[in-house]
Protein backbone atom coordinates (compact mmCIF):
# COMPACT_ATOMS: atom_id res chain seq x y z
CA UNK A 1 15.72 2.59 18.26
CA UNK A 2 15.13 4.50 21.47
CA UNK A 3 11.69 6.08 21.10
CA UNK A 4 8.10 4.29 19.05
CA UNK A 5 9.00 3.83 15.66
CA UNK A 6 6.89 6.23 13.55
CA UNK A 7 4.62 5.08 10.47
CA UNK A 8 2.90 6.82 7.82
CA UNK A 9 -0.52 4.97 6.53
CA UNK A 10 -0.97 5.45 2.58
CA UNK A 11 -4.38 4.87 2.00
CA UNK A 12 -6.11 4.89 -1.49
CA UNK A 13 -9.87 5.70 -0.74
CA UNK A 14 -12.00 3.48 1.08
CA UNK A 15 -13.53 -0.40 0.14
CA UNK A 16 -11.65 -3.41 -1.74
CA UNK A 17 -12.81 -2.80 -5.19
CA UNK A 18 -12.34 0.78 -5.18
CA UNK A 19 -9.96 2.00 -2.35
CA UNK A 20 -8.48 0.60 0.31
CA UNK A 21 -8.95 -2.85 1.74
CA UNK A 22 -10.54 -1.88 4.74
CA UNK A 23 -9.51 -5.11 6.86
CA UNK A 24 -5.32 -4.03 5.74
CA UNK A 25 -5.46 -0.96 6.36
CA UNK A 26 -7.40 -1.07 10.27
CA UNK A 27 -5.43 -4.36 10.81
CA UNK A 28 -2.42 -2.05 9.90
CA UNK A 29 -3.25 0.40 12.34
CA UNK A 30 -3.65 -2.31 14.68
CA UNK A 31 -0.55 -4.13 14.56
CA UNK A 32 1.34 -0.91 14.60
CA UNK A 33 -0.48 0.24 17.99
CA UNK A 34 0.20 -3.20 19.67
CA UNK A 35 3.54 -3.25 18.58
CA UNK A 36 4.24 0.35 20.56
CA UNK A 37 4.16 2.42 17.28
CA UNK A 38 2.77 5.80 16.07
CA UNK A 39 1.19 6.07 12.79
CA UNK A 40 -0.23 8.64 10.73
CA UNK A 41 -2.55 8.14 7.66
CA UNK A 42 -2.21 9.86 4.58
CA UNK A 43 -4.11 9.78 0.78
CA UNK A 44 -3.46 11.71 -2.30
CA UNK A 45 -6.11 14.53 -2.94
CA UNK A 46 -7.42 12.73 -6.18
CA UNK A 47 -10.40 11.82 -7.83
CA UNK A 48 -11.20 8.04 -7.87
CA UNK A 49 -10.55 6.25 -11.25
CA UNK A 50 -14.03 5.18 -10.57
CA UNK A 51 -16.66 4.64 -7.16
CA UNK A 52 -17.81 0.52 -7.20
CA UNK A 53 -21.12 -0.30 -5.48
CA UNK A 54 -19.56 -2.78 -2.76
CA UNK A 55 -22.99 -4.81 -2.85
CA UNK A 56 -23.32 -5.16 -6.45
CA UNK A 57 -19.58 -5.03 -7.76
CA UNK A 58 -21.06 -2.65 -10.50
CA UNK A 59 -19.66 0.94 -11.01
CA UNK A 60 -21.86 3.40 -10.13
CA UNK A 61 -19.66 6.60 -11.29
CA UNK A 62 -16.51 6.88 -13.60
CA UNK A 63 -13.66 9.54 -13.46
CA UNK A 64 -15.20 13.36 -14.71
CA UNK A 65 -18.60 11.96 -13.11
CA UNK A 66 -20.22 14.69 -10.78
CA UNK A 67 -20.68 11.78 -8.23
CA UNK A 68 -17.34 9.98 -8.63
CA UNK A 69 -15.59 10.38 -5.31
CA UNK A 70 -12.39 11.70 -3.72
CA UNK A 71 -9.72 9.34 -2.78
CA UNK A 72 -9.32 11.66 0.25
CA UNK A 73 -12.77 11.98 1.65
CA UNK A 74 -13.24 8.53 1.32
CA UNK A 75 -9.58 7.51 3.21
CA UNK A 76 -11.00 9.74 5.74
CA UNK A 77 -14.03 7.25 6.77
CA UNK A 78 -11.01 4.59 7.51
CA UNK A 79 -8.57 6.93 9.69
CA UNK A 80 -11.78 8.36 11.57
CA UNK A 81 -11.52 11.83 9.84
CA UNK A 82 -7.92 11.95 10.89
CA UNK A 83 -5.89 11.69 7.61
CA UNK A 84 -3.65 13.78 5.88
CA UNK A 85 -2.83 15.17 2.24
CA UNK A 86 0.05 12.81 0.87
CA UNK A 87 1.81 16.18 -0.45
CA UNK A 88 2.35 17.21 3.03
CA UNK A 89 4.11 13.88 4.15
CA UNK A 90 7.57 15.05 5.17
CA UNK A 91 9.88 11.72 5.33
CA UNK A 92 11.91 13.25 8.42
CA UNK A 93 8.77 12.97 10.74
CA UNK A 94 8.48 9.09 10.14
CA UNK A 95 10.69 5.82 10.27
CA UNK A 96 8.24 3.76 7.46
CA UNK A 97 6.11 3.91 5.33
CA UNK A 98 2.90 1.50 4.81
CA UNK A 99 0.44 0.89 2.18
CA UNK A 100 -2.41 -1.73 2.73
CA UNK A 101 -3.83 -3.13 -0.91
CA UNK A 102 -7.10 -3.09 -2.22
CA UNK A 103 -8.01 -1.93 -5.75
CA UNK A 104 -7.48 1.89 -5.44
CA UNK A 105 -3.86 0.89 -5.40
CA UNK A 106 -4.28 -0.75 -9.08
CA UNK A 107 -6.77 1.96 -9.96
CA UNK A 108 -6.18 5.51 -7.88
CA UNK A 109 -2.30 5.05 -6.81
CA UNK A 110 -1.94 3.84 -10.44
CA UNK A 111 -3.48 2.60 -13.40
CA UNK A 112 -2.20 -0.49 -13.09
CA UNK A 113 -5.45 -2.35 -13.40
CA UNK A 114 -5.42 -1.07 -17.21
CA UNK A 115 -1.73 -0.61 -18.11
CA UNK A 116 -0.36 -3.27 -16.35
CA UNK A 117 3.46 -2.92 -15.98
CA UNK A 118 3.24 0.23 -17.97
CA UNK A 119 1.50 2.21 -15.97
CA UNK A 120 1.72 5.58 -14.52
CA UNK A 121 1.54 6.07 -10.92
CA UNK A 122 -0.15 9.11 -9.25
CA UNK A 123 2.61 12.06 -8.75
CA UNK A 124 2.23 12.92 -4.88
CA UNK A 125 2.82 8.61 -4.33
CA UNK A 126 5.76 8.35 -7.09
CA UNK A 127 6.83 11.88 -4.86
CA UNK A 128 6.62 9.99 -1.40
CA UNK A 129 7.80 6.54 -2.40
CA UNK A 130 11.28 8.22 -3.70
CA UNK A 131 11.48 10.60 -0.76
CA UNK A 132 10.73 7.93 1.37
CA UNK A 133 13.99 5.57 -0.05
CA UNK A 134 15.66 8.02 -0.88
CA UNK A 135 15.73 9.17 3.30
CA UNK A 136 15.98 5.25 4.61
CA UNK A 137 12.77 4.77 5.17
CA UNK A 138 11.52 1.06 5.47
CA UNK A 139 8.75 0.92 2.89
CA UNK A 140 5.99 -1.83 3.72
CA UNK A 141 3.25 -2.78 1.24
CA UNK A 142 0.56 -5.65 0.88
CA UNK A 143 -1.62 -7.29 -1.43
CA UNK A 144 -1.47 -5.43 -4.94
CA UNK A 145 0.18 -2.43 -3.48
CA UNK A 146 3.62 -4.33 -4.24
CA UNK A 147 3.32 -3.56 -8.01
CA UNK A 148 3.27 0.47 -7.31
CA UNK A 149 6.66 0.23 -5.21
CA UNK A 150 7.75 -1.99 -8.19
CA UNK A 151 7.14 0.26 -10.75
CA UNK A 152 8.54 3.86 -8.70
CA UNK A 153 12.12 1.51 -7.61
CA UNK A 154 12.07 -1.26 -9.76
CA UNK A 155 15.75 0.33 -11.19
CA UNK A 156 17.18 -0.75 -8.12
CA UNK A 157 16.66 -4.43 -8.66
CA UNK A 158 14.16 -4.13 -5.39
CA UNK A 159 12.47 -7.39 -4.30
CA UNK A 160 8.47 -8.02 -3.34
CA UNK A 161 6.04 -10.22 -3.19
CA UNK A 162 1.93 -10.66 -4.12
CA UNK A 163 2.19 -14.30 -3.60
CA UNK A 164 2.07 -16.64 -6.11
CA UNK A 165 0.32 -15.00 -9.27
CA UNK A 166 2.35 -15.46 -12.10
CA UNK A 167 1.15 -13.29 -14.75
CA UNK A 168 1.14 -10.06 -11.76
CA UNK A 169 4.49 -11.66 -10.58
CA UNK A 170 5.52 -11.28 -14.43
CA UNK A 171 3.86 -8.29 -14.84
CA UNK A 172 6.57 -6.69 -11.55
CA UNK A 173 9.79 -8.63 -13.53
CA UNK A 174 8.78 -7.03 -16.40
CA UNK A 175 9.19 -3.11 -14.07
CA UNK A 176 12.91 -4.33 -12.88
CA UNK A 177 12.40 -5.51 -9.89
CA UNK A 178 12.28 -9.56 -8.20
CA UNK A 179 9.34 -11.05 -7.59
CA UNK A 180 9.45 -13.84 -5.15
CA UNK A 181 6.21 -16.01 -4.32
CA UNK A 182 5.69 -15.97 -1.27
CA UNK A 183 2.47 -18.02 1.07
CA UNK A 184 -0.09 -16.22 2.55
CA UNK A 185 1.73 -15.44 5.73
CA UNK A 186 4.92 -14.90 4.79
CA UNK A 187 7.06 -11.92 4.27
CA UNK A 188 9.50 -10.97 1.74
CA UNK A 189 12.58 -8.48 3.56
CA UNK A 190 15.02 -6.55 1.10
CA UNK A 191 16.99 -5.88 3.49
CA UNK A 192 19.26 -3.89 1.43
CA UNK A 193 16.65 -1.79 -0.19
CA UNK A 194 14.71 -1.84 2.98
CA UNK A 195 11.60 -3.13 1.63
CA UNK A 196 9.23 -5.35 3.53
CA UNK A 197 5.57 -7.01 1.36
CA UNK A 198 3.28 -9.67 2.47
CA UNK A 199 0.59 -11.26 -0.04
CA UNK A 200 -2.52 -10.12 2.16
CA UNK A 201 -6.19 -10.86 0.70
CA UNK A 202 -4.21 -12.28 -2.52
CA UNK A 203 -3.99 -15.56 -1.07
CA UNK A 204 -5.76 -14.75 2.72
CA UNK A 205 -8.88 -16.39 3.31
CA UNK A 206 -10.16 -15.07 6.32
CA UNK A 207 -9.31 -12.05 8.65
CA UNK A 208 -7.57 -13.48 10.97
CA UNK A 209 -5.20 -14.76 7.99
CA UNK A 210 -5.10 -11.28 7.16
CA UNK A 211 -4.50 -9.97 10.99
CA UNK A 212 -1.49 -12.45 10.86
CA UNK A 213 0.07 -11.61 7.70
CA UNK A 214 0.03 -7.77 8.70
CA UNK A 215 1.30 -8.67 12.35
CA UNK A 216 4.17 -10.34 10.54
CA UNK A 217 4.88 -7.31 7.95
CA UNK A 218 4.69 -4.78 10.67
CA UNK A 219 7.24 -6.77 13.02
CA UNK A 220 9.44 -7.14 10.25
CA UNK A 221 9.63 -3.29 9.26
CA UNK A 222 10.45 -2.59 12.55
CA UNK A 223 13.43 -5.08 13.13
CA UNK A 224 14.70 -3.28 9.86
CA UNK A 225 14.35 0.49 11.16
CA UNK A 226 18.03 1.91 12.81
């Protein structure tokens, strides 16, 4: 690899219990930059499955709500207003592909939270998930966003990790592909699918667990780009 290795961000709106996990996806950002990388952040152009009042936990609007809110807008408050549409992500501009956890992976990405290993996942990230395999990408996810890779490539036997939930881990079997429990700082590598997960905030404590975690994912994606 003779120039920065080039990422694309997938976020899923913006806050842990109904977007992205803010501390994943900046620490992201982060350990890309230090490492020498580009990135660029992407969302789908989606309504929220529903918008969670981060002081009280309680939802405050629900999908068809006037004031629900778009998974979009809100990524845009993480990447500084500097985020694109996920249906323009063209997998020759990029090397990998990221996406940081939080519950708008289980909930706007997917239904996950609901359907479990059934679900359905959002069209534009099923769209850039294949394009991105299907062009050697090296696909990186964290926390719960494991489960959405599962279900788009579990056919090909792929292997993740969330840690060391069993019913979730049971729950990815069930989609085809291999869990394997992992602790909070480790990484699982498919190196033959290309496929690099760390558990994140599922077993993190603090941020600088979570700082460490993504330093690790991010250094292993890039020993696996050509």
């Amino acid at each position: 690899m003779n120039s920065a290795p080039r990422f694309a961000v997938v976020l899923s709106g913006c806050g842990v219990f109904d977007g992205s996990e803010i501390h994943e996806a900046v620490l992201t950002m982060l350990a890309i930059d230090e490492a020498g990388g580009e990135y660029r952040c992407f969302a789908p152009n989606t309504w929220q499955a529903k918008t969670v009042d981060h002081f009280t936990g309680q939802a405050i609007a629900l999908a068809g709500d006037d004031d629900n809110r778009n998974v979009l807008a809100e990524s845009a408050r993480i990447a500084r207003g500097d985020v694109k549409d996920l249906a323009e992500f063209d997998p020759k501009e990029f090397d990998a592909i990221v996406f940081p956890g939080g519950f708008g992976a289980a909930m706007n990405w997917s239904n996950f939270a609901v359907k479990g290993p059934d679900c359905e996942i959002n069209k534009e990230v099923e769209k850039a998930i294949r394009a991105a395999y299907e062009n050697g990408l090296v696909i990186g996810a964290m926390c719960i966003a494991p489960v959405v890779i599962a279900r788009v490539l579990g056919k090909h036997k792929i292997a993740v990790t969330i840690g060391t939930d069993p019913a979730i881990g049971a729950g990815i079997e069930k989609m085809g592909a291999v869990h394997e429990p992992k602790g909070m700082l480790d990484v699982c590598v498919d190196e033959d699918n290309k496929i690099v997960t760390t558990p994140a905030y599922m077993l993190g404590k603090t941020i600088k667990d979570i700082r460490r975690g993504t330093q690790n994912l991010i250094d292993e994606i890039i020993n696996l780009i050509d």
